[in-house]
C-alpha atoms as a PDB file:
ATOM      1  CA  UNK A   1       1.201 -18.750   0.683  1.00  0.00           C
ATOM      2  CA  UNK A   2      -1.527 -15.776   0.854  1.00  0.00           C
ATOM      3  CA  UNK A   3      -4.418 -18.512   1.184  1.00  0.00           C
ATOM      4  CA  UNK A   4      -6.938 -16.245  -0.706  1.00  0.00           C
ATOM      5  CA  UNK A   5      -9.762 -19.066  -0.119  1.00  0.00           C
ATOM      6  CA  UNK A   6      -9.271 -18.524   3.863  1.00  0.00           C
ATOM      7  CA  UNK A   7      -8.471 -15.109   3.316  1.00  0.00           C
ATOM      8  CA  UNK A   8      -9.099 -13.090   0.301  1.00  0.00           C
ATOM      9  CA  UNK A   9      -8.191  -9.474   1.450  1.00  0.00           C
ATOM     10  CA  UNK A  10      -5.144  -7.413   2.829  1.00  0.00           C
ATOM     11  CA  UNK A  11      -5.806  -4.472   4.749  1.00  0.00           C
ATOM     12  CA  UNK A  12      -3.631  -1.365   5.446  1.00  0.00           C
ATOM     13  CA  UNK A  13      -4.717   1.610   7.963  1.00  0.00           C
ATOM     14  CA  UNK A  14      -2.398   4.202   7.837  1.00  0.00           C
ATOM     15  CA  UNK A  15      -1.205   6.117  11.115  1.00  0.00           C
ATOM     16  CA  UNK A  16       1.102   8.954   9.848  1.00  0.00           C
ATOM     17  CA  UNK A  17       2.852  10.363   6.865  1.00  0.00           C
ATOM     18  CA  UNK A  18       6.038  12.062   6.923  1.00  0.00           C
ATOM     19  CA  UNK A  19       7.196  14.079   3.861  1.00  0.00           C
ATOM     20  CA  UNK A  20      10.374  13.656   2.847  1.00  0.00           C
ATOM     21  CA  UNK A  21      11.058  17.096   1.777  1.00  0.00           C
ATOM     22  CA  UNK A  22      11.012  16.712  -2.133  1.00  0.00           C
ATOM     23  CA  UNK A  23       7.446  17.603  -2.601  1.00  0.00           C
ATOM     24  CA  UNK A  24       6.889  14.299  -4.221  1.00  0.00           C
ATOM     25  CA  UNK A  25       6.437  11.857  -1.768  1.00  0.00           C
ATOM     26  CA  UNK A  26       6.876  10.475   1.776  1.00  0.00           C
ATOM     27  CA  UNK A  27       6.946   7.498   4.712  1.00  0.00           C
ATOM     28  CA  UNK A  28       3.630   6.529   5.342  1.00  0.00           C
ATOM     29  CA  UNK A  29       3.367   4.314   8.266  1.00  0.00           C
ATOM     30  CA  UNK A  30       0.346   2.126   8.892  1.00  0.00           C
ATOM     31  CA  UNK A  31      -0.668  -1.309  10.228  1.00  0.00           C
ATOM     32  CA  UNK A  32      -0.975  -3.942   7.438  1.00  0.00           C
ATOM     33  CA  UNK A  33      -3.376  -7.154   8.059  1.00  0.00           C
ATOM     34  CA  UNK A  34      -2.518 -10.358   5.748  1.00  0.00           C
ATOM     35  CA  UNK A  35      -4.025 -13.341   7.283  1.00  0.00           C
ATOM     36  CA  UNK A  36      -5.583 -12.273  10.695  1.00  0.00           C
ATOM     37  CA  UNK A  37      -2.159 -10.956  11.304  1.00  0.00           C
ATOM     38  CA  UNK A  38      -1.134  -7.229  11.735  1.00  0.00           C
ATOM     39  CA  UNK A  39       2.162  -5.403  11.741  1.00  0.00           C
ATOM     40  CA  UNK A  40       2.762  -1.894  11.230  1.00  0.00           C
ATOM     41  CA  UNK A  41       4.417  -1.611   8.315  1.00  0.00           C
ATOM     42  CA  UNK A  42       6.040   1.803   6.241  1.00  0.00           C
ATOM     43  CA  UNK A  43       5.674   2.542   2.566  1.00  0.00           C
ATOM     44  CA  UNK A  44       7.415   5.059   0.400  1.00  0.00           C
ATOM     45  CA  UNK A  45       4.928   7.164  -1.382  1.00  0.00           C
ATOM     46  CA  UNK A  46       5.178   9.369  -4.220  1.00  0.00           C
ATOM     47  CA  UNK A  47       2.820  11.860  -5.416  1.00  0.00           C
ATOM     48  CA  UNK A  48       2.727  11.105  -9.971  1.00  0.00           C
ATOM     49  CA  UNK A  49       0.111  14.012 -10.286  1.00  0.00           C
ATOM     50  CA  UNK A  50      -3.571  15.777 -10.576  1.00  0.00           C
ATOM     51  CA  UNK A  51      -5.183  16.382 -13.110  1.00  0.00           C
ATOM     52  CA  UNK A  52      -8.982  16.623 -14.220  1.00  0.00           C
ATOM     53  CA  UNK A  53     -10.363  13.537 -15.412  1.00  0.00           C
ATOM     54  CA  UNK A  54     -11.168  14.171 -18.930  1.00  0.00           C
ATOM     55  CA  UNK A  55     -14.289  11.692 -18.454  1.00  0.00           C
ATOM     56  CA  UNK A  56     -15.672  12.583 -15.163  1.00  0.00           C
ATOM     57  CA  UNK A  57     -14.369  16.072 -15.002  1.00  0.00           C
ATOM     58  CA  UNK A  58     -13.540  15.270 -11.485  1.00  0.00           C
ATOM     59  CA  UNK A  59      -9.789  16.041  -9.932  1.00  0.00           C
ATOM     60  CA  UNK A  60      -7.986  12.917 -10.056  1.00  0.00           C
ATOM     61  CA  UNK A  61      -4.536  12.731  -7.633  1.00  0.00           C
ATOM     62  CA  UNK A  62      -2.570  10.043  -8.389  1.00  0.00           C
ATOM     63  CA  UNK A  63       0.035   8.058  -6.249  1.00  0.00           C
ATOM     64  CA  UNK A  64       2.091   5.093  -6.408  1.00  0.00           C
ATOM     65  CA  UNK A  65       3.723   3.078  -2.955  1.00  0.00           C
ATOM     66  CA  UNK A  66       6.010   0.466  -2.492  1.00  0.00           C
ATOM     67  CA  UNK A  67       7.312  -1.413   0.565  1.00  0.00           C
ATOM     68  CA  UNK A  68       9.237  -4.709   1.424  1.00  0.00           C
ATOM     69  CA  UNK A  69       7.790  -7.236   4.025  1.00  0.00           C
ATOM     70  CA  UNK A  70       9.077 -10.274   5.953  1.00  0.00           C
ATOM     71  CA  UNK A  71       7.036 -12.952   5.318  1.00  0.00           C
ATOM     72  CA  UNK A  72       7.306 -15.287   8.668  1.00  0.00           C
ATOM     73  CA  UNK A  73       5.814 -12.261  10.266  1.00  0.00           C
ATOM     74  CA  UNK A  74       2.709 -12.515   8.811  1.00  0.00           C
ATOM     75  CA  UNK A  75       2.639 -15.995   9.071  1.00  0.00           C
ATOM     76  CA  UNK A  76       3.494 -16.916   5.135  1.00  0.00           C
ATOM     77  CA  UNK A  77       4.585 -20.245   4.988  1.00  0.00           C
ATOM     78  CA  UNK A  78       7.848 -21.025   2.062  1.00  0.00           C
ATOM     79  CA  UNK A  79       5.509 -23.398   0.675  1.00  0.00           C
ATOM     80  CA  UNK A  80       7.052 -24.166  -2.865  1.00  0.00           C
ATOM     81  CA  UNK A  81       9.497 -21.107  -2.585  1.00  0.00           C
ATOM     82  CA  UNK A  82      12.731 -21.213  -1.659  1.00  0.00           C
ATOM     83  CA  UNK A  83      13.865 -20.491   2.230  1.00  0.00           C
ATOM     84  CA  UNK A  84      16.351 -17.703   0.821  1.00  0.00           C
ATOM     85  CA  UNK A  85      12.912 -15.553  -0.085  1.00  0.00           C
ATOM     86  CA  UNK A  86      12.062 -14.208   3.209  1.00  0.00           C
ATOM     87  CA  UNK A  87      10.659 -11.104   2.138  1.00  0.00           C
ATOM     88  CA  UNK A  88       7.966 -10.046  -0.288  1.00  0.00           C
ATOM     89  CA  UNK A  89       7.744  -6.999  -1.996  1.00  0.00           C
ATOM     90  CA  UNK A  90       4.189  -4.911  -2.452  1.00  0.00           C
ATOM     91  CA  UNK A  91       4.254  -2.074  -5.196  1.00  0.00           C
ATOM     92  CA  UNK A  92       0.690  -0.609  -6.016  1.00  0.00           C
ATOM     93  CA  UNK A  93      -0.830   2.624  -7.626  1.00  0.00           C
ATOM     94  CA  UNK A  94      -3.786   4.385  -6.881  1.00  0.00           C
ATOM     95  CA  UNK A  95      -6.021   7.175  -8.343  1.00  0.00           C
ATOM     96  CA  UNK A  96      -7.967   9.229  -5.674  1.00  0.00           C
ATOM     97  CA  UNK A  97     -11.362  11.376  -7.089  1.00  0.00           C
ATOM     98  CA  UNK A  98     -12.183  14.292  -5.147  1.00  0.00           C
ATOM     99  CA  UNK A  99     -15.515  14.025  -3.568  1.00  0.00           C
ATOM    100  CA  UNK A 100     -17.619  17.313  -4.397  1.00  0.00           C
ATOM    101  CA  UNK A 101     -19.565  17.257  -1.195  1.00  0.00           C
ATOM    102  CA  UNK A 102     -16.512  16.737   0.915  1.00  0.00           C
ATOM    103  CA  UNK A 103     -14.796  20.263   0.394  1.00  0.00           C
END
């Protein structure tokens, strides 16, 4: 379905975020590449925490995302998976360092 031999990366650019008034998280909207193929796309993002990494002594922000995809519009084929899975769902976490020489 992904092809990772033709195609071994997926991209997302973001465009905006919108908070969602919670303090924890938001919509962030973006344009998502699988394949050659790109559709903006919107994830909902919430903020798990900072902290100071106790081995880098670097701040550490911390976020997790989820969204849910159609997969004929990226060009998925059903391959082995039933037709009544149309959609995929992507749920990720990531860990951002704060760069001393960028503030």
């Amino acid at each position: 379905m992904f092809d990772v031999a033709c195609s071994p990366s997926i991209e997302f650019v973001s465009t905006s975020f919108f908070p969602t008034g919670d303090d924890k998280g938001g919509l962030l909207t973006g344009n998502l590449t699988i394949r050659g193929t790109t559709r903006p796309v919107t994830l909902n993002v919430t903020f798990n925490g900072h902290t100071v990494n106790p081995l880098t002594k670097q701040e550490t922000l911390g976020f997790s995302a989820d969204g849910h995809f159609s997969r004929s519009q990226f060009g998925l084929t059903t391959r082995g998976i039933p037709p009544s899975a149309t959609t995929f769902t992507s749920r990720f976490k990531r860990s951002f360092l704060r760069r001393s020489d960028f503030f």
